[in-house]
Protein backbone atom coordinates (compact mmCIF):
# COMPACT_ATOMS: atom_id res chain seq x y z
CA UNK A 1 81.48 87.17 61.75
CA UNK A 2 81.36 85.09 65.43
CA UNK A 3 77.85 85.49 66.18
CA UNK A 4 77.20 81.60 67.94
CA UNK A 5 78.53 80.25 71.54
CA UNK A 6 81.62 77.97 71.75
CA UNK A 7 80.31 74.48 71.34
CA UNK A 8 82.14 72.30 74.68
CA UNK A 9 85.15 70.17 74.01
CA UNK A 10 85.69 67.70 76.23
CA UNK A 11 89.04 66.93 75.88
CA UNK A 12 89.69 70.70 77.54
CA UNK A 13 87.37 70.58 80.31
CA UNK A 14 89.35 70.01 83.70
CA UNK A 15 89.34 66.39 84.80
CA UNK A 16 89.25 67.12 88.43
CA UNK A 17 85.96 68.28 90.18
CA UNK A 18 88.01 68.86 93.51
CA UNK A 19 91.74 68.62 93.12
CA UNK A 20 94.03 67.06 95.62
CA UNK A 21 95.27 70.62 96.90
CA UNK A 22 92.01 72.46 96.06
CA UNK A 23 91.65 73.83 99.72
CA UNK A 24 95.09 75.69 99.20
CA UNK A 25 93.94 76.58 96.12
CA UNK A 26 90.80 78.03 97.29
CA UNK A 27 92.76 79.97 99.43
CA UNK A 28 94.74 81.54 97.36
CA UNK A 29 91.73 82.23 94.67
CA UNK A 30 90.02 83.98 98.25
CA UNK A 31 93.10 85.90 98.80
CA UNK A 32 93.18 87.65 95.22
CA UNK A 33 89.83 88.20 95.58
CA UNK A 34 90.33 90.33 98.60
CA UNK A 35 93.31 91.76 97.63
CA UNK A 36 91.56 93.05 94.29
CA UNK A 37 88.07 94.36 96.01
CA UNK A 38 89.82 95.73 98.99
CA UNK A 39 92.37 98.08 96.89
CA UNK A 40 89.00 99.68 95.21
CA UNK A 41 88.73 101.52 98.65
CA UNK A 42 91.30 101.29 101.07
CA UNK A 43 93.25 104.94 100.24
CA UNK A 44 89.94 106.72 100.50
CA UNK A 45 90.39 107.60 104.30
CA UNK A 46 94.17 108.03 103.38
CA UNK A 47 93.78 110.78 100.43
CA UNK A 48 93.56 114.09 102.61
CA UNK A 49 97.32 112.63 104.08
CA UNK A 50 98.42 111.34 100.75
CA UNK A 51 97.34 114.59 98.81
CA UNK A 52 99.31 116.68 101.89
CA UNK A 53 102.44 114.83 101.17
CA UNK A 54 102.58 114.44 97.48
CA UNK A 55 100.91 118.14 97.02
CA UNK A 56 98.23 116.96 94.59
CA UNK A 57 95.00 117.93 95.96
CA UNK A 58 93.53 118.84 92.36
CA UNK A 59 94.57 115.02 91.29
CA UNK A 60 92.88 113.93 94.76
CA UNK A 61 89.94 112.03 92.83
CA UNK A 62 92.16 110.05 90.21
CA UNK A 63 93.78 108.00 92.96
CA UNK A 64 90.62 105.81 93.24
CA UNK A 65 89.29 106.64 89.87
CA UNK A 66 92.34 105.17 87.83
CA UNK A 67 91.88 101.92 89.87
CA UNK A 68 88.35 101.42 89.01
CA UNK A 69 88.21 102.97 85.79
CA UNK A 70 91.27 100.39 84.74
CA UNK A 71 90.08 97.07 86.73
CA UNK A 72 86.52 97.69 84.64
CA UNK A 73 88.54 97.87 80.98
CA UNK A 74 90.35 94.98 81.68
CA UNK A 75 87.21 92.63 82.95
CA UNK A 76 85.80 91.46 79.65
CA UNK A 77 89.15 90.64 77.94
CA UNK A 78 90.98 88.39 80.89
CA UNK A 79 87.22 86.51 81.15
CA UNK A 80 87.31 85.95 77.04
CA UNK A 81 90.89 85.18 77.07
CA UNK A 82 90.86 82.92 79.72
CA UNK A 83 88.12 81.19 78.37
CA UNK A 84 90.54 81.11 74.25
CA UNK A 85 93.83 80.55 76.11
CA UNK A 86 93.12 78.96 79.55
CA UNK A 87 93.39 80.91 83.04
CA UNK A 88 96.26 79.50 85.02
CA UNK A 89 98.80 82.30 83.02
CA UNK A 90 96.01 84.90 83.07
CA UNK A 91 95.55 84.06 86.57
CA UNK A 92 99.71 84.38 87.61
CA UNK A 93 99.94 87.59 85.16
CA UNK A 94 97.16 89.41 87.05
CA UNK A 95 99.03 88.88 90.45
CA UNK A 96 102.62 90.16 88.79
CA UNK A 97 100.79 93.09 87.37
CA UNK A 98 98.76 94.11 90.58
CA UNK A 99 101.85 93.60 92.65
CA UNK A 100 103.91 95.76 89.98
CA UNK A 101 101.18 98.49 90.45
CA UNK A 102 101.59 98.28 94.33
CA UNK A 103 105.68 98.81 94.09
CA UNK A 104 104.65 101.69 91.89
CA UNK A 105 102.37 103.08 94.21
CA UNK A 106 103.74 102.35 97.36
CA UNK A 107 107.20 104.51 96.27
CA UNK A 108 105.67 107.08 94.12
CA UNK A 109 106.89 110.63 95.10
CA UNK A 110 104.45 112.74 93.29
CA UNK A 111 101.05 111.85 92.28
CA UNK A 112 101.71 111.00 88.62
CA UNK A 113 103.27 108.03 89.79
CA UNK A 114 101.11 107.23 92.08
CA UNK A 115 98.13 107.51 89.67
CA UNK A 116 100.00 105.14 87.62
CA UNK A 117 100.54 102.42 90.23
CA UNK A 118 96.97 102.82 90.84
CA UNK A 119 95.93 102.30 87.47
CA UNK A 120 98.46 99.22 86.60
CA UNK A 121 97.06 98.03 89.98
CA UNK A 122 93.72 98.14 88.22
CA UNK A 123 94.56 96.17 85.25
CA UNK A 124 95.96 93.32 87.70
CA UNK A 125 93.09 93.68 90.00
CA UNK A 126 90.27 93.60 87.41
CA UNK A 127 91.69 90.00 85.87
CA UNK A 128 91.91 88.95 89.66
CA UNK A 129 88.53 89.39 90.24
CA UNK A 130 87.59 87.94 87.16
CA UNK A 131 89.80 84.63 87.01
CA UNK A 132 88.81 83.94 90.40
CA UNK A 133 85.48 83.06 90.10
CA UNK A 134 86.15 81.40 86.59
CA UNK A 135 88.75 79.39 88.38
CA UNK A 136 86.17 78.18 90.24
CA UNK A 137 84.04 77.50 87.56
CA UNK A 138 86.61 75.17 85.74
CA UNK A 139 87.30 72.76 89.10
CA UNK A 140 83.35 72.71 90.38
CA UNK A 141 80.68 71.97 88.93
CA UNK A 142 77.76 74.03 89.11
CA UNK A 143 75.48 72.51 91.68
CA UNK A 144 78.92 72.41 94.03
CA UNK A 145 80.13 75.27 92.88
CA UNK A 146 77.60 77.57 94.85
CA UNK A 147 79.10 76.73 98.29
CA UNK A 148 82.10 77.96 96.71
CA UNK A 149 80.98 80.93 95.17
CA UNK A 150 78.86 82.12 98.40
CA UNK A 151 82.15 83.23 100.66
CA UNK A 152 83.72 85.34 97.38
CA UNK A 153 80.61 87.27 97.32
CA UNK A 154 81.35 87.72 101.33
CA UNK A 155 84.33 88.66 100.88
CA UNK A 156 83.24 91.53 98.30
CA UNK A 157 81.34 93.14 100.77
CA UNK A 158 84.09 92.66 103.37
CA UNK A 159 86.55 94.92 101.34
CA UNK A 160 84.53 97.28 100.79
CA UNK A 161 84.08 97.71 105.06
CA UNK A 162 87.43 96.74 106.06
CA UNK A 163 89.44 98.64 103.15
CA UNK A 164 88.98 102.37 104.63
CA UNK A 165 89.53 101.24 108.19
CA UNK A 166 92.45 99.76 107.21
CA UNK A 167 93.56 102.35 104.98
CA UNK A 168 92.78 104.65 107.95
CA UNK A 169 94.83 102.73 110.27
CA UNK A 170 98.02 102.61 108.05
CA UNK A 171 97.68 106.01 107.22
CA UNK A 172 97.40 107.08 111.39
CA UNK A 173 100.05 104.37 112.49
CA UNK A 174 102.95 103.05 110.26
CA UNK A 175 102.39 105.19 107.46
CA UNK A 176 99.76 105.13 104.06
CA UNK A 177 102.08 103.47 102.07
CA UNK A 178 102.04 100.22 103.80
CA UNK A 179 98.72 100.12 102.24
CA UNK A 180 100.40 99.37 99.44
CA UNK A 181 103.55 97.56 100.45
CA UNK A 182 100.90 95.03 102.32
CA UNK A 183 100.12 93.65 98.87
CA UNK A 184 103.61 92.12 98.36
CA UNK A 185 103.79 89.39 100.62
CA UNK A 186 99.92 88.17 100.61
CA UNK A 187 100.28 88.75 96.66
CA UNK A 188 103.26 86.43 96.13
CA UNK A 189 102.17 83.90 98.82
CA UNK A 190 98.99 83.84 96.55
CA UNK A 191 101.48 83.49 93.66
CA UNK A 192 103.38 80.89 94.63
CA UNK A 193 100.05 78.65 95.30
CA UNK A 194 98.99 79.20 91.92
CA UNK A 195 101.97 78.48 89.94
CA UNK A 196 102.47 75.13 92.52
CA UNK A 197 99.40 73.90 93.33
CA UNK A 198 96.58 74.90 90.44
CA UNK A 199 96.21 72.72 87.79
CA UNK A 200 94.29 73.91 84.79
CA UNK A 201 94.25 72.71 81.01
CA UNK A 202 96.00 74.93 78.93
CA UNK A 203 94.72 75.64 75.17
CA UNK A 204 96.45 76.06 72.24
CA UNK A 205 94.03 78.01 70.25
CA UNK A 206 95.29 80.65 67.84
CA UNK A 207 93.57 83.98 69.32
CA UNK A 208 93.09 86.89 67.27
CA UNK A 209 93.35 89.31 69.91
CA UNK A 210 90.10 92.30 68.99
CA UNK A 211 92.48 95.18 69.20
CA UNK A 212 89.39 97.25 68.07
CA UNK A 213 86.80 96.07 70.11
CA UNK A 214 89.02 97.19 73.05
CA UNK A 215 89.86 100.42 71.76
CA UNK A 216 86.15 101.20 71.48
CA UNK A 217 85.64 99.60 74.82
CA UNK A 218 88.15 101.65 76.33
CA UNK A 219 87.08 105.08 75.25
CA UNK A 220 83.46 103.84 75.70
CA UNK A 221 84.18 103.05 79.44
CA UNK A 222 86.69 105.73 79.95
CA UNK A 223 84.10 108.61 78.77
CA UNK A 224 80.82 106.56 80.71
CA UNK A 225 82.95 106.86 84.36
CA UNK A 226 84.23 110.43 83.74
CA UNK A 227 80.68 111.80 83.01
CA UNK A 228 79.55 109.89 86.26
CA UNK A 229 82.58 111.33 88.32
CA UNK A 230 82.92 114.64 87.22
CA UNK A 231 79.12 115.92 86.28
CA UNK A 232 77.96 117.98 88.79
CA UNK A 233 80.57 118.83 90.99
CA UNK A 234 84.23 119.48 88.82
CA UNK A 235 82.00 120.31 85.64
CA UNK A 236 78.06 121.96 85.28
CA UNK A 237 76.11 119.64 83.71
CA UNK A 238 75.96 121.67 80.74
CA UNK A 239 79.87 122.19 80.69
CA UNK A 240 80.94 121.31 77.07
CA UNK A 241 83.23 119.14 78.45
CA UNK A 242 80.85 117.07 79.89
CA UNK A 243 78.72 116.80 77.07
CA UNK A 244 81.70 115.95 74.57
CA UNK A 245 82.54 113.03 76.96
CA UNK A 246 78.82 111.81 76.80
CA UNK A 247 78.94 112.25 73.10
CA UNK A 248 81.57 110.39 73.15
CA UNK A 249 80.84 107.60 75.64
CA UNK A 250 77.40 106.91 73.18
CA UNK A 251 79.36 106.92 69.90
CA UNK A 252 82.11 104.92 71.74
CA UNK A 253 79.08 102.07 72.97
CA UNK A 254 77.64 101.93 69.46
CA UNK A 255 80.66 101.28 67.51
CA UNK A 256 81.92 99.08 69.70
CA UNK A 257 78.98 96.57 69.53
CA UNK A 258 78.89 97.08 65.82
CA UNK A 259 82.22 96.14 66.02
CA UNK A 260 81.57 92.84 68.10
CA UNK A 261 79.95 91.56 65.17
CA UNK A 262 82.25 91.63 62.76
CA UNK A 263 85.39 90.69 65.30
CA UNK A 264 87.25 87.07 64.78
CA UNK A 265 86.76 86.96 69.08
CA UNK A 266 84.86 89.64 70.47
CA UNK A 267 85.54 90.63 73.84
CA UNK A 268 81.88 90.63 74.41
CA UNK A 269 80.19 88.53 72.46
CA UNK A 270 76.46 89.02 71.04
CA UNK A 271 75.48 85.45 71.30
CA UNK A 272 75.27 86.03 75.11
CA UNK A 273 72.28 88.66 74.68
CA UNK A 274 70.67 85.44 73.14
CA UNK A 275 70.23 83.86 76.60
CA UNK A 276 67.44 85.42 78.43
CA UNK A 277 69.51 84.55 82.39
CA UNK A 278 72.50 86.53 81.12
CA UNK A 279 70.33 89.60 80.38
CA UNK A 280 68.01 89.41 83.47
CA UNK A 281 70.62 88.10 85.99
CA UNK A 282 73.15 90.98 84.60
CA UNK A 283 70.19 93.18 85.22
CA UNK A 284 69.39 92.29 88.06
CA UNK A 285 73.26 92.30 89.32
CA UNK A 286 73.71 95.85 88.06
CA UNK A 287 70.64 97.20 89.87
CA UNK A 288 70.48 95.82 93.29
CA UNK A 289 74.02 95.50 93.56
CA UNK A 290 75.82 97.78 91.59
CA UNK A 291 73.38 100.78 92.08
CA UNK A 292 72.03 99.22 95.63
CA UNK A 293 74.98 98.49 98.14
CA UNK A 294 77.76 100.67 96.15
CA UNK A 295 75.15 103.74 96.68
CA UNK A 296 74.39 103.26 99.91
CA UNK A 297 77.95 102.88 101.01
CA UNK A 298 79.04 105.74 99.22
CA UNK A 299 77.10 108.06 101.17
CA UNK A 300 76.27 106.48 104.09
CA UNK A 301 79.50 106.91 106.10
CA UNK A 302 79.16 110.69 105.14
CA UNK A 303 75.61 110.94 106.36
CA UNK A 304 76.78 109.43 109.55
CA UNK A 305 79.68 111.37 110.18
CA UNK A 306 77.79 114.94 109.86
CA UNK A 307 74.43 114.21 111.22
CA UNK A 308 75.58 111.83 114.24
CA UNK A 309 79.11 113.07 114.71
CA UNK A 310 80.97 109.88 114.56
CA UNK A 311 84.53 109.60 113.55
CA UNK A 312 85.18 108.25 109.87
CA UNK A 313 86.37 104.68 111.72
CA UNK A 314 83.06 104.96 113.57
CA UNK A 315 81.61 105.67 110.69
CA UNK A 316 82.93 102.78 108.58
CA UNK A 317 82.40 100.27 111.60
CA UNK A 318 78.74 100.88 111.51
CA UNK A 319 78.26 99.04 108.04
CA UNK A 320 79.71 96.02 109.41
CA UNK A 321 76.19 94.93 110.19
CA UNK A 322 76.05 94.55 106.38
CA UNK A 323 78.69 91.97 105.84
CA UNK A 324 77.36 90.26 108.35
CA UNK A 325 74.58 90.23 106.78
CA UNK A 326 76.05 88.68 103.18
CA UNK A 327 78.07 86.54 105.24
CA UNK A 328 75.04 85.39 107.06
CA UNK A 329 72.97 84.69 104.42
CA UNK A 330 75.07 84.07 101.09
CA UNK A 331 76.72 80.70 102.68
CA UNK A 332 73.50 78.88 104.04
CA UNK A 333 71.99 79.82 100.54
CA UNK A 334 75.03 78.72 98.74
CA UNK A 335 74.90 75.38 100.59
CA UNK A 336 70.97 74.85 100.10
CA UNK A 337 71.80 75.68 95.97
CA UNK A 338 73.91 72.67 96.18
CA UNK A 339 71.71 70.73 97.45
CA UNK A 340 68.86 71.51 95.39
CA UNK A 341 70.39 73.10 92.73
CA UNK A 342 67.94 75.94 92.28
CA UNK A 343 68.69 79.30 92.94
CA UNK A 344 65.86 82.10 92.19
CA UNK A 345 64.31 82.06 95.35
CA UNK A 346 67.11 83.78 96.97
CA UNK A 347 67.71 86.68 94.29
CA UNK A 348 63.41 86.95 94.23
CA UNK A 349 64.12 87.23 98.51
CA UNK A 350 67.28 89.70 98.28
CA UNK A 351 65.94 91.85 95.73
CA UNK A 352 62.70 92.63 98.03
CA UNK A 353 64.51 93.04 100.76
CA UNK A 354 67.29 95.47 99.60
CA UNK A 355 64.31 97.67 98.92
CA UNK A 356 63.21 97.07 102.02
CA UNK A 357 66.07 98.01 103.47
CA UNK A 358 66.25 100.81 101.47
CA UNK A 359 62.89 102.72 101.84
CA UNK A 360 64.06 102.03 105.84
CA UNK A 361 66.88 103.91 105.44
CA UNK A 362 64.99 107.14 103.60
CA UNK A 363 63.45 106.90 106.63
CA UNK A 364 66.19 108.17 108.64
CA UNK A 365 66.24 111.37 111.13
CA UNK A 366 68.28 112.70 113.87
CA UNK A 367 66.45 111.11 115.73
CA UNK A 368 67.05 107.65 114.87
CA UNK A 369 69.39 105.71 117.17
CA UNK A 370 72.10 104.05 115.94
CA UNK A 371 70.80 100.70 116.62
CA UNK A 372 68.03 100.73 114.13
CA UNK A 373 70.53 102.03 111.40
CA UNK A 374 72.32 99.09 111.94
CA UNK A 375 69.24 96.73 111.93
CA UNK A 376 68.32 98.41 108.20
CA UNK A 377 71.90 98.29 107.11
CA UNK A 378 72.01 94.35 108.34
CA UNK A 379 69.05 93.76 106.29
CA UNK A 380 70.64 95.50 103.40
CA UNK A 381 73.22 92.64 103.62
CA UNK A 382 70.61 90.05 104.04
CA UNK A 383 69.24 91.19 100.78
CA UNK A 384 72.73 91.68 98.84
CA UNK A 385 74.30 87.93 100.29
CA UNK A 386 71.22 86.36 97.88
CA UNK A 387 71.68 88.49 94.86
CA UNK A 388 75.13 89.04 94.04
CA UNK A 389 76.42 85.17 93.69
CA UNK A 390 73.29 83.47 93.27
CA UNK A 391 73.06 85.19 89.93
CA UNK A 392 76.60 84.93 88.86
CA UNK A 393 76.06 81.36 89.31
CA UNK A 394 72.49 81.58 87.45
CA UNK A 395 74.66 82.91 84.84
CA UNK A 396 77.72 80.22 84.77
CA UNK A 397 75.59 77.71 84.47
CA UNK A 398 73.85 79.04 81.02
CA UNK A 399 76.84 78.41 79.34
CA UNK A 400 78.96 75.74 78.47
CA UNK A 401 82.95 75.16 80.31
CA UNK A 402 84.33 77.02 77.49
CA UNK A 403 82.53 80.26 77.74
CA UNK A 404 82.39 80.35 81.48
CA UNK A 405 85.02 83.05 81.43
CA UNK A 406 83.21 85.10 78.99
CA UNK A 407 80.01 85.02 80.42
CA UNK A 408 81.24 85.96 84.52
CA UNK A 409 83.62 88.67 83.44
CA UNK A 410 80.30 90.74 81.21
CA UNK A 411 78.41 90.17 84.29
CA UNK A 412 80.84 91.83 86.65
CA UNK A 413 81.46 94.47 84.22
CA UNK A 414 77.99 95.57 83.78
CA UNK A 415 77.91 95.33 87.45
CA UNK A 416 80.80 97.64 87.51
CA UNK A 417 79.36 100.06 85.54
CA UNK A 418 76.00 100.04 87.31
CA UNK A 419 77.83 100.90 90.47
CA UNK A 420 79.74 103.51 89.07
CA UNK A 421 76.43 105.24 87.70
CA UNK A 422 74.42 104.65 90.55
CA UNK A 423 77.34 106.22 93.05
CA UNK A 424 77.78 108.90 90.97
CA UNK A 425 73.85 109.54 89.94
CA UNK A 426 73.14 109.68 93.94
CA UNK A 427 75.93 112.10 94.28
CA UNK A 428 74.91 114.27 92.15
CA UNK A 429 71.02 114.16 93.29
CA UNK A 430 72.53 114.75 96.65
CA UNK A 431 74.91 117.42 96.30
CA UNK A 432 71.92 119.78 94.59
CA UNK A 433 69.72 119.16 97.52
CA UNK A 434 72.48 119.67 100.14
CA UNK A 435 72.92 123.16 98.41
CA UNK A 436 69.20 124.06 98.49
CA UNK A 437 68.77 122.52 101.71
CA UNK A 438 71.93 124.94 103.33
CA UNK A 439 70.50 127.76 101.73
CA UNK A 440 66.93 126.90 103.18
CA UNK A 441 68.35 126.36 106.49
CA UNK A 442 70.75 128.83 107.23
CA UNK A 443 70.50 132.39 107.61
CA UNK A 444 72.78 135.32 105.65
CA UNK A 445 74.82 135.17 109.08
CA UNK A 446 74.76 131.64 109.60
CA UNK A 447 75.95 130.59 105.95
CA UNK A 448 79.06 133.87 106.53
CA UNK A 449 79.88 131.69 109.73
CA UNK A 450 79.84 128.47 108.06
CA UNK A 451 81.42 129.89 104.86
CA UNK A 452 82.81 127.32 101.99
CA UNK A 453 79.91 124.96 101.80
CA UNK A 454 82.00 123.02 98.98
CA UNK A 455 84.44 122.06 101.33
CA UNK A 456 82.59 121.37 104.57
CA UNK A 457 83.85 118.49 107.11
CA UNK A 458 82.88 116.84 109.98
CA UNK A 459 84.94 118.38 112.20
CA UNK A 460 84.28 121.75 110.61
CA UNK A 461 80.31 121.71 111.79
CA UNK A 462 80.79 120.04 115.02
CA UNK A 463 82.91 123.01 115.68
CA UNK A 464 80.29 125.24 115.19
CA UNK A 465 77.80 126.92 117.20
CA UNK A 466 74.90 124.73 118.23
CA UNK A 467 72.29 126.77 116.20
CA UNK A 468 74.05 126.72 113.27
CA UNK A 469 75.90 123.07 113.68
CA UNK A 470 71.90 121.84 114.23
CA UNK A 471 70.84 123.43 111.01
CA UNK A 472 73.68 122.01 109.30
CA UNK A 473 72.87 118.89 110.44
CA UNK A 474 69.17 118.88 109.45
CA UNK A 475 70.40 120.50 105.65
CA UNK A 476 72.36 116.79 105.43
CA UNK A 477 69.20 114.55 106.82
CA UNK A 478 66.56 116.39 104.65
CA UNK A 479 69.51 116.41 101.60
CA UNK A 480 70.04 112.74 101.39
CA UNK A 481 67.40 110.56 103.10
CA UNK A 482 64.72 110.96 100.20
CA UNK A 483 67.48 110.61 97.56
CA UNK A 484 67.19 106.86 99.31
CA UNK A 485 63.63 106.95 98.54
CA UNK A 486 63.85 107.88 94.80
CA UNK A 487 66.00 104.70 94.57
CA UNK A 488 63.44 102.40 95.50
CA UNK A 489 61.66 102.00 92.11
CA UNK A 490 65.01 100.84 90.68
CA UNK A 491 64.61 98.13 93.25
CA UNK A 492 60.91 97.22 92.38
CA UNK A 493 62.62 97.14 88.80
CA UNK A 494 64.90 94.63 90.30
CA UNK A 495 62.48 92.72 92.01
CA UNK A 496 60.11 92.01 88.86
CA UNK A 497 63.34 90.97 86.95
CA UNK A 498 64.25 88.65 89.47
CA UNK A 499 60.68 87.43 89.42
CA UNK A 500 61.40 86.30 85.51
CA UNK A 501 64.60 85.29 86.45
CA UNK A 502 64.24 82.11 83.89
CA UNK A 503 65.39 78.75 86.33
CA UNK A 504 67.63 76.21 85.02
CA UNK A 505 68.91 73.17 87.25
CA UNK A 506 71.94 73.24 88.08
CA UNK A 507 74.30 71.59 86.43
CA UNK A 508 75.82 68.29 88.99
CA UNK A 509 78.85 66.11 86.84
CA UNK A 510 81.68 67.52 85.21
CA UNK A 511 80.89 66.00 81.39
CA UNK A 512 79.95 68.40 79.21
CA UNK A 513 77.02 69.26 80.71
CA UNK A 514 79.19 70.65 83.62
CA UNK A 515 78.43 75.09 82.29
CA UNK A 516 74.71 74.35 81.07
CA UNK A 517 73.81 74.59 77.26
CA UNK A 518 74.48 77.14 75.35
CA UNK A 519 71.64 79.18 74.14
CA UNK A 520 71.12 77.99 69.94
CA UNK A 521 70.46 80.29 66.94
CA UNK A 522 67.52 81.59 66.31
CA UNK A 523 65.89 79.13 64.32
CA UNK A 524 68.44 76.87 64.12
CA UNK A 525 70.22 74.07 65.87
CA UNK A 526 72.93 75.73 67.89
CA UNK A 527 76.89 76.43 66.71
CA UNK A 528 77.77 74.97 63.72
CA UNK A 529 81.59 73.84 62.89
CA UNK A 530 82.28 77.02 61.62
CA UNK A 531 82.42 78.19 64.88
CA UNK A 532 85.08 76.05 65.95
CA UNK A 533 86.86 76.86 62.96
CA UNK A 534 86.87 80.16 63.80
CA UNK A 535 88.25 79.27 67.42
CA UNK A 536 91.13 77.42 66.18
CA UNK A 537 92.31 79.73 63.33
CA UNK A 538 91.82 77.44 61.17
């Protein structure tokens, strides 16, 4: 049973706090970064063509699901092998495979293939995201390491702006599957950098690979993201489908932490629960961010394009304010971390003020000018730029070098997962009230006129009759502005865990003090040799 952290080993650590090409390198670490986030998002303004061509409207919602559903498997088990095996390989192999999935994609002539690209597109994009920041983590040392960190949390939110405008101006100009074939030559640029410039140690540890643990995972995550996708809009809540998936997703969580108890290397291990910053800061990131800024723009665009009447570019432009915002924000703090090295005043600030920002936004009316929905989605991005890498960091820096890996990749997961629920949880809140709110609003007449309210678009009600468009309009304001409200005691939640947020100093040489201490037994000293043993395969 591996139930105790890696101890650090010296002799493995890099050597180099800043190595002589680390600027390229840097580069090329932001570029997979953005190429990973951005392909979460950047076909959803190109499905209604894509679906047209490839005839696949009933597969419409696997195009982006595959992708996520993949990248999320495939987070825990490039951070733990990178960590057993070294990243430099993991690193390379996650370009190959993303740009493998983009060939796919980018030629498929029916929507099975293209589901496929997307999903081996996924299992590239997930270990992109992932080695990235660990990357990092092995060339800076903590206290440093926050400048660093700040501008991939920037670029995060970028993607997640920029990838349906651009998928939306593909899709209207040269065609939707340069959205795709745009991968190949950023990808292999990015490629070639790694394999010339970065410099890592490699380790020659004998991993035994937990073939179980990712089953379990697997069917755990699979079954977790299909409840939140489908629930309340393919299936009724009730639908025995949906609660055989649940069933499943539960039975598939419990086993597979049993599981990690027994496994030779988990992909998760227990021994992080031990440290009380993984389980608040992973908290913390799976609240405000996952359920915070993936909620809000989720629905926001769609709220915008019905009650204002803005195109979906419009639309998408308007939460610009927010990456300004991070951008703003998450640089100035990373810089001040590395001077101080503290860093839980800023996720204490964010947290407040993405439910600030929040209760704002329930706020909203149609009569609200655009201008203040840009000054509450700015502040959103104030509040997000001091969460999302401030506690990543808070989280590096509780473990030692050698478990670096391990420790970012179950943050970002849980922070994957978090998102998905919270998109999918405010869908479904939203999509009941929209349906009581139409049939509140509208008249027997009115609703004949309107007709299909399953399958109602922008264009569709600003083509109707003023009365009618008007109480359309009001149906959508009333539907989801206090679904914004009904988040904001997940943020309070947030906000007291961010508040306990346990501080450590961060971290300033590269010895092996460089990833913090790892948390000890209970009772006891710390790992033991057995440990190491078990790391070796000896």
């Amino acid at each position: 049973m591996n139930d105790s952290p890696p101890t650090e080993e010296p002799e493995e650590q890099s050597s180099s706090g800043g190595p002589r090409h680390f600027g390229l390198i840097y580069a090329a670490l932001i570029v997979a970064m953005l190429l990973a986030s951005l392909d979460q998002m950047i076909v959803s303004t190109a499905l209604p063509t894509i679906v047209g061509e490839l005839h696949g409207v009933n597969h419409l919602a696997w195009v982006t699901t595959a992708y996520i559903l993949a990248a999320t498997i495939v987070m825990p088990v490039y951070g733990r092998l990178g960590d057993l095996i070294g990243r430099k390989a993991l690193f390379l192999g996650g370009i190959g495979v993303f740009l493998a999935g983009s060939v796919i994609a980018g030629s498929a002539q029916d929507m099975t293939f293209l589901i496929i690209g997307r999903a081996v597109q996924g299992l590239g994009g997930g270990g992109l995201m992932i080695t990235s920041q660990a990357i990092i983590a092995d060339l800076v040392p903590p206290r440093q390491r926050a400048k660093y960190m700040a501008p991939l949390g920037a670029v995060f939110g970028l993607s997640s702006v920029i990838g349906p405008l651009l998928g939306g101006w593909f899709t209207d100009s040269i065609g939707w599957r340069w959205a795709f074939w745009i991968n190949l030559p950023i990808g292999v640029l990015a490629f070639g950098v790694g394999l010339l410039a970065l410099s890592l140690p490699r380790k020659s540890r004998a991993v035994s690979f937990d073939y179980l643990g990712f089953l379990l995972m697997a069917v755990a995550v699979t079954c977790t993201v299909l409840v939140a996708e489908w629930g309340g809009t393919d299936y009724g809540w009730s639908d025995p489908v949906i609660l055989g998936m649940a069933a499943g997703g539960l039975l598939g969580w419990v086993f597979f932490f049993l599981s990690q108890r027994r496994a030779a290397e988990p992909i998760i291990p227990l021994w992080l629960f031990r440290s009380r910053i993984f389980i608040t800061g992973t908290l913390i990131g799976l609240l405000v961010v996952g359920v915070g800024m993936f909620a809000i723009v989720g629905y926001l665009p769609t709220y915008l394009q019905m009650v204002y009447g803005l195109s979906a570019t419009e639309s998408g432009l308007l939460l610009t304010p927010m990456v300004v915002g991070i951008s703003c924000v998450s640089i100035p703090a990373g810089r001040l971390m590395s001077r101080t090295g503290r860093y839980k005043i800023f996720p204490v600030i964010g947290s407040a003020l993405v439910g600030i920002a929040v209760l704002l936004l329930s706020t909203l009316d149609t009569d609200t000018s655009l201008v203040m929905v840009c000054v509450y989605v700015f502040m959103l991005g104030l509040g997000v730029g001091q969460v999302m890498q401030p506690v990543v960091l808070a989280v590096q820096n509780d473990f030692p070098g050698s478990a670096v890996g391990t420790a970012t990749s179950s943050n970002n997961f849980f922070r994957e997962i978090g998102g998905t629920l919270g998109t999918a949880g405010v869908g479904a809140v939203f999509s009941h009230r929209l349906a009581d709110q139409l049939h509140d609003h509208l008249t027997a007449d009115a609703a004949k006129a309107v007709g299909d309210t399953d399958s109602l678009t922008p264009a569709r009600v600003h083509a109707l009759p003023d009365k009618i468009q008007d109480a359309v309009v009001l149906s959508y304001q009333h539907a989801l502005t206090p679904v914004f409200r009904y988040l904001v005691p997940v943020f309070v939640i947030g906000f007291v865990l961010a508040v306990l947020l346990p501080e450590k100093l961060l971290a300033g040489g590269n010895g092996p003090d460089a990833g913090g201490t790892p948390p000890s037994r209970p009772g006891g000293t710390g790992p033991e040799g057995a440990e190491a043993k078990v790391l070796t395969g000896s």
